[in-house]
C-alpha atoms as a PDB file:
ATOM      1  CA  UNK A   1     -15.746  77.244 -72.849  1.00  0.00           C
ATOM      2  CA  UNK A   2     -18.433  75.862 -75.184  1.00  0.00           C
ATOM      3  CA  UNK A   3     -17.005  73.342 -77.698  1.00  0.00           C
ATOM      4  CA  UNK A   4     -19.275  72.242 -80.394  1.00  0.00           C
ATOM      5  CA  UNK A   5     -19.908  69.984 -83.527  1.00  0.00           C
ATOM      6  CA  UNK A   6     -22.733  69.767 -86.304  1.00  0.00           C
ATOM      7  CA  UNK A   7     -23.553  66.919 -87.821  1.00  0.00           C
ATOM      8  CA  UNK A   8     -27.212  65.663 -89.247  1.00  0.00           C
ATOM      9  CA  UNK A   9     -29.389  62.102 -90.176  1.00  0.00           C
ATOM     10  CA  UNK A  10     -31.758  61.668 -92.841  1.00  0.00           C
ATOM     11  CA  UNK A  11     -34.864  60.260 -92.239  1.00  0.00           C
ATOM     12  CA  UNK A  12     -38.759  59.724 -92.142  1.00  0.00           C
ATOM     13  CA  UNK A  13     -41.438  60.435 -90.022  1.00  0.00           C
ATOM     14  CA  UNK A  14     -45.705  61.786 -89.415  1.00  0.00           C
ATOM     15  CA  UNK A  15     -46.700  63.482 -86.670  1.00  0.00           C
ATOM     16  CA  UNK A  16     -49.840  61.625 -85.206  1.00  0.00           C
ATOM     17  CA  UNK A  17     -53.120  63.640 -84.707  1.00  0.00           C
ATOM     18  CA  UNK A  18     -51.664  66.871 -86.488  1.00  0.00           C
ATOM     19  CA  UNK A  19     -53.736  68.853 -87.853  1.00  0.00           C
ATOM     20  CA  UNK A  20     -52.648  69.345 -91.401  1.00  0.00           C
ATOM     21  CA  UNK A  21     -49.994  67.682 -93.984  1.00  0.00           C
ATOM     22  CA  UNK A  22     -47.570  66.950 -91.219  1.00  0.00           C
ATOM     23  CA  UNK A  23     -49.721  63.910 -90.269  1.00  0.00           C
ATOM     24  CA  UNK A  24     -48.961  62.318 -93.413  1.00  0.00           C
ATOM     25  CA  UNK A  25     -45.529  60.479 -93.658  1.00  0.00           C
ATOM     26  CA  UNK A  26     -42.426  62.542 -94.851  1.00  0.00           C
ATOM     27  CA  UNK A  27     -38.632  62.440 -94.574  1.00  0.00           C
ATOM     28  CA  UNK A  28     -36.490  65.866 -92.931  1.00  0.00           C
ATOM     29  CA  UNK A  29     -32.296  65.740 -93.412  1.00  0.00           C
ATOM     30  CA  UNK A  30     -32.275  67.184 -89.620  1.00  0.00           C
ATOM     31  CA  UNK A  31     -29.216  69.289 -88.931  1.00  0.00           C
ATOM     32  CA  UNK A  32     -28.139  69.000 -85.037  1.00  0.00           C
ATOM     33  CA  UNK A  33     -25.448  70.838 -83.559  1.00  0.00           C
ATOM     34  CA  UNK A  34     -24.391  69.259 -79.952  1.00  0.00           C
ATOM     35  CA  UNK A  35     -22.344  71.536 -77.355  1.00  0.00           C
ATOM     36  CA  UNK A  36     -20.110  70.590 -74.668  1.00  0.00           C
ATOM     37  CA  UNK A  37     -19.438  72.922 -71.824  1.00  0.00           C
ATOM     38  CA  UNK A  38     -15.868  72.509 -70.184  1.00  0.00           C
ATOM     39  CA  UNK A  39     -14.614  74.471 -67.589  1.00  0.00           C
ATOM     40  CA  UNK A  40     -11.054  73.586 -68.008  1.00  0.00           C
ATOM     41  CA  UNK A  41      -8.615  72.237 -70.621  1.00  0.00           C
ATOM     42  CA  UNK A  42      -6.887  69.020 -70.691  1.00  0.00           C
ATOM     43  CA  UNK A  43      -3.080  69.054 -70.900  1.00  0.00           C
ATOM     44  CA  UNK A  44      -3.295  69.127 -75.012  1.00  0.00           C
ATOM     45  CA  UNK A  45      -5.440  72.742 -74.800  1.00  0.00           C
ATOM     46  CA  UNK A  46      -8.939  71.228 -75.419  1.00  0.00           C
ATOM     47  CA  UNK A  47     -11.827  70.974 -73.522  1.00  0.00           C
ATOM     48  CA  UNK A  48     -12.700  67.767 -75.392  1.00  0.00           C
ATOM     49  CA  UNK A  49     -10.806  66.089 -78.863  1.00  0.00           C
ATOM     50  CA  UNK A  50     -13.560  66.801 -81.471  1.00  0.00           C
ATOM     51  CA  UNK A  51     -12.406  63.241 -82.586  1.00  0.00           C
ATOM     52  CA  UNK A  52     -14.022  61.773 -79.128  1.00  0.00           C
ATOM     53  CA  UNK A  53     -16.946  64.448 -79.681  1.00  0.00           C
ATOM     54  CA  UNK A  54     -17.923  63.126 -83.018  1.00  0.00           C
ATOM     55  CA  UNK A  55     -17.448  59.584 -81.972  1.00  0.00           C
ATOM     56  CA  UNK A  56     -19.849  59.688 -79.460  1.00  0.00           C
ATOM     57  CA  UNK A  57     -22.631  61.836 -81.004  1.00  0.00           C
ATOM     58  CA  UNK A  58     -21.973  59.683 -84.151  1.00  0.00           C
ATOM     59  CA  UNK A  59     -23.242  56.524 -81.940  1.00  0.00           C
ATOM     60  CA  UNK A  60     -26.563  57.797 -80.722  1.00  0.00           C
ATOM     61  CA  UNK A  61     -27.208  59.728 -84.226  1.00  0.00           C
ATOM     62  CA  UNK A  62     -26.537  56.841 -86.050  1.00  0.00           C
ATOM     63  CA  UNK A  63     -29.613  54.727 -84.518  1.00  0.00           C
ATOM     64  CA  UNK A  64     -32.132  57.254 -86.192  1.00  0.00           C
ATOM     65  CA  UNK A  65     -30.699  57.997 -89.683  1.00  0.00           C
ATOM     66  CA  UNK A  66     -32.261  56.480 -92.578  1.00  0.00           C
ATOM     67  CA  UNK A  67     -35.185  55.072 -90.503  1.00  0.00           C
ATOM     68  CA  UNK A  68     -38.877  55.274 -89.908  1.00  0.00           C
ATOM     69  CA  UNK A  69     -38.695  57.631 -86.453  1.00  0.00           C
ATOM     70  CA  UNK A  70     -42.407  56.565 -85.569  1.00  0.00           C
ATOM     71  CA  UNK A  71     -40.843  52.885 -85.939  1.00  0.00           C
ATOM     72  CA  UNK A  72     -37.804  53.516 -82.849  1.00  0.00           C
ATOM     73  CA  UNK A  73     -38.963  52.658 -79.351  1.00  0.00           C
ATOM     74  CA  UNK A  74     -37.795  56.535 -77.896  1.00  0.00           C
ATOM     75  CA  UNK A  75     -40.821  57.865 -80.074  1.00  0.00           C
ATOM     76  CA  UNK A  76     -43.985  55.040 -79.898  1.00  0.00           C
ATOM     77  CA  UNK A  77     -45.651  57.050 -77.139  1.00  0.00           C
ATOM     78  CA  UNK A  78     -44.509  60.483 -78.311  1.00  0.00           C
ATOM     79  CA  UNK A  79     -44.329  62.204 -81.702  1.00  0.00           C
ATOM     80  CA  UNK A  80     -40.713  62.179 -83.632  1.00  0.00           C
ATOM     81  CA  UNK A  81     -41.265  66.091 -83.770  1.00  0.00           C
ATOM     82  CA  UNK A  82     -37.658  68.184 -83.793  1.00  0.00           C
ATOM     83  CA  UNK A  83     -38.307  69.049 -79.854  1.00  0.00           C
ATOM     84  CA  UNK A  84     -38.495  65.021 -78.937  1.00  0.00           C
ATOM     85  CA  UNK A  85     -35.415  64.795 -80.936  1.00  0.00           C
ATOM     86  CA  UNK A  86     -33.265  66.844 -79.492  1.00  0.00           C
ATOM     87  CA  UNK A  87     -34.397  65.600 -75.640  1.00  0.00           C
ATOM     88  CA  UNK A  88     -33.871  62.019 -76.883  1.00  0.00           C
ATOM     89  CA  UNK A  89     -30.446  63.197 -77.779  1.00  0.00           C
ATOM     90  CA  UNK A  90     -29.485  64.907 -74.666  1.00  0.00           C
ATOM     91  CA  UNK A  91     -30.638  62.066 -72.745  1.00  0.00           C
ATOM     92  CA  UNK A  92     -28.792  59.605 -74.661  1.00  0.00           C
ATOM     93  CA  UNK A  93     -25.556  61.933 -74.595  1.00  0.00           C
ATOM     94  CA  UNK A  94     -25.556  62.791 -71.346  1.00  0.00           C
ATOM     95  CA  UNK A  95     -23.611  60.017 -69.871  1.00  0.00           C
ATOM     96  CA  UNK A  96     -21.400  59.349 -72.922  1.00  0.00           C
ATOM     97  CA  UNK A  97     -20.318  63.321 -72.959  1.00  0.00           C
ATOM     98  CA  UNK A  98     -19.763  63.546 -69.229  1.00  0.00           C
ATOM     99  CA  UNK A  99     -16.234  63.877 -67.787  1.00  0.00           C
ATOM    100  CA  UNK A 100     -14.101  65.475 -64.938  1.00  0.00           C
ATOM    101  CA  UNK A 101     -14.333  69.066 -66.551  1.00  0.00           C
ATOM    102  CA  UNK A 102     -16.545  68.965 -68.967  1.00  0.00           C
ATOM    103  CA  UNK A 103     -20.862  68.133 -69.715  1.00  0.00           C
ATOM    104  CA  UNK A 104     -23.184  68.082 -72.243  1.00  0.00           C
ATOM    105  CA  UNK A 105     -24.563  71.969 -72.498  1.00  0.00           C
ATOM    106  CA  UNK A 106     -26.572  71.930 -75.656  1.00  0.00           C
ATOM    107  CA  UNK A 107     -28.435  69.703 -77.864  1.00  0.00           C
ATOM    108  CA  UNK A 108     -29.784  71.774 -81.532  1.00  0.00           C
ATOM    109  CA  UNK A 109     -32.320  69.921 -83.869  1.00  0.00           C
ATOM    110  CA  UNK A 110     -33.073  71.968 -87.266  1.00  0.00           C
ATOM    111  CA  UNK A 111     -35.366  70.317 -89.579  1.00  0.00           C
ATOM    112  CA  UNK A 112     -35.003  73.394 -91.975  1.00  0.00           C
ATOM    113  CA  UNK A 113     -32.407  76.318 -92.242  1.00  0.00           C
ATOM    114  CA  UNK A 114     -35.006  78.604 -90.633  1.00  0.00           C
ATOM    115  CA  UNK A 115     -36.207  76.698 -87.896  1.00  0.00           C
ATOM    116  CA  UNK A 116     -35.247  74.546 -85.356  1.00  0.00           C
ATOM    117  CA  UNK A 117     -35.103  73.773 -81.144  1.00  0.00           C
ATOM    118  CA  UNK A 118     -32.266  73.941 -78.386  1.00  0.00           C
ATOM    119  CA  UNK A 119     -32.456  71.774 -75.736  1.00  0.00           C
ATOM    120  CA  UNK A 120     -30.882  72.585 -72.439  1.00  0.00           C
ATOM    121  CA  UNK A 121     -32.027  69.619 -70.230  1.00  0.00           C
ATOM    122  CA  UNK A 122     -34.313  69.371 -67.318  1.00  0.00           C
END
């Protein structure tokens, strides 16, 4: 079963070396969407609370809204583009969303309505 929640973080970021306006600094309200594959329920019926699900996601998200993403340590020898987001997520979510019967599956980074990445891991 693949239990989900959407969230998003507001903030800034240039794309070094890019060949066009992209290079210049500019702000995206990113959309993610972050899935958690169980393979049983608890006693309650879930495969994980949502509540536990937000909390988590909300901890890692939190470090990159409302800041310079060129300026955070995950992205000074890579580009903040929407696939180095969503790998910095999984990697920082991995651990935190990884119990008895359930893992991290999924992590989705949109930076519009029309286009976006899924991550799956390595």
């Amino acid at each position: 079963m693949d239990i989900f929640i959407k969230t998003h973080f507001s903030g800034g970021h240039h794309l070094r070396d890019y060949p066009g306006t992209c290079e210049q600094p500019h702000g995206h309200n990113w959309k993610l969407k972050v899935t958690v594959r169980a393979d049983q329920l608890d006693q309650l019926g879930m495969g994980i609370d949502f509540k536990v699900l937000k909390a988590r996601v909300n901890t890692v998200v939190d470090e990159l809204d409302h800041c310079n993403l060129n300026d955070h340590p995950a992205f000074a020898a890579v580009n903040p583009s929407s696939e180095h987001i969503a790998i910095f997520l999984f990697k920082a979510l991995q651990q935190p969303l990884a119990g008895e019967h359930y893992r991290l599956y999924s992590v989705e980074v949109s930076e519009t309505d029309s286009s976006g990445v899924i991550y799956f891991g390595d």
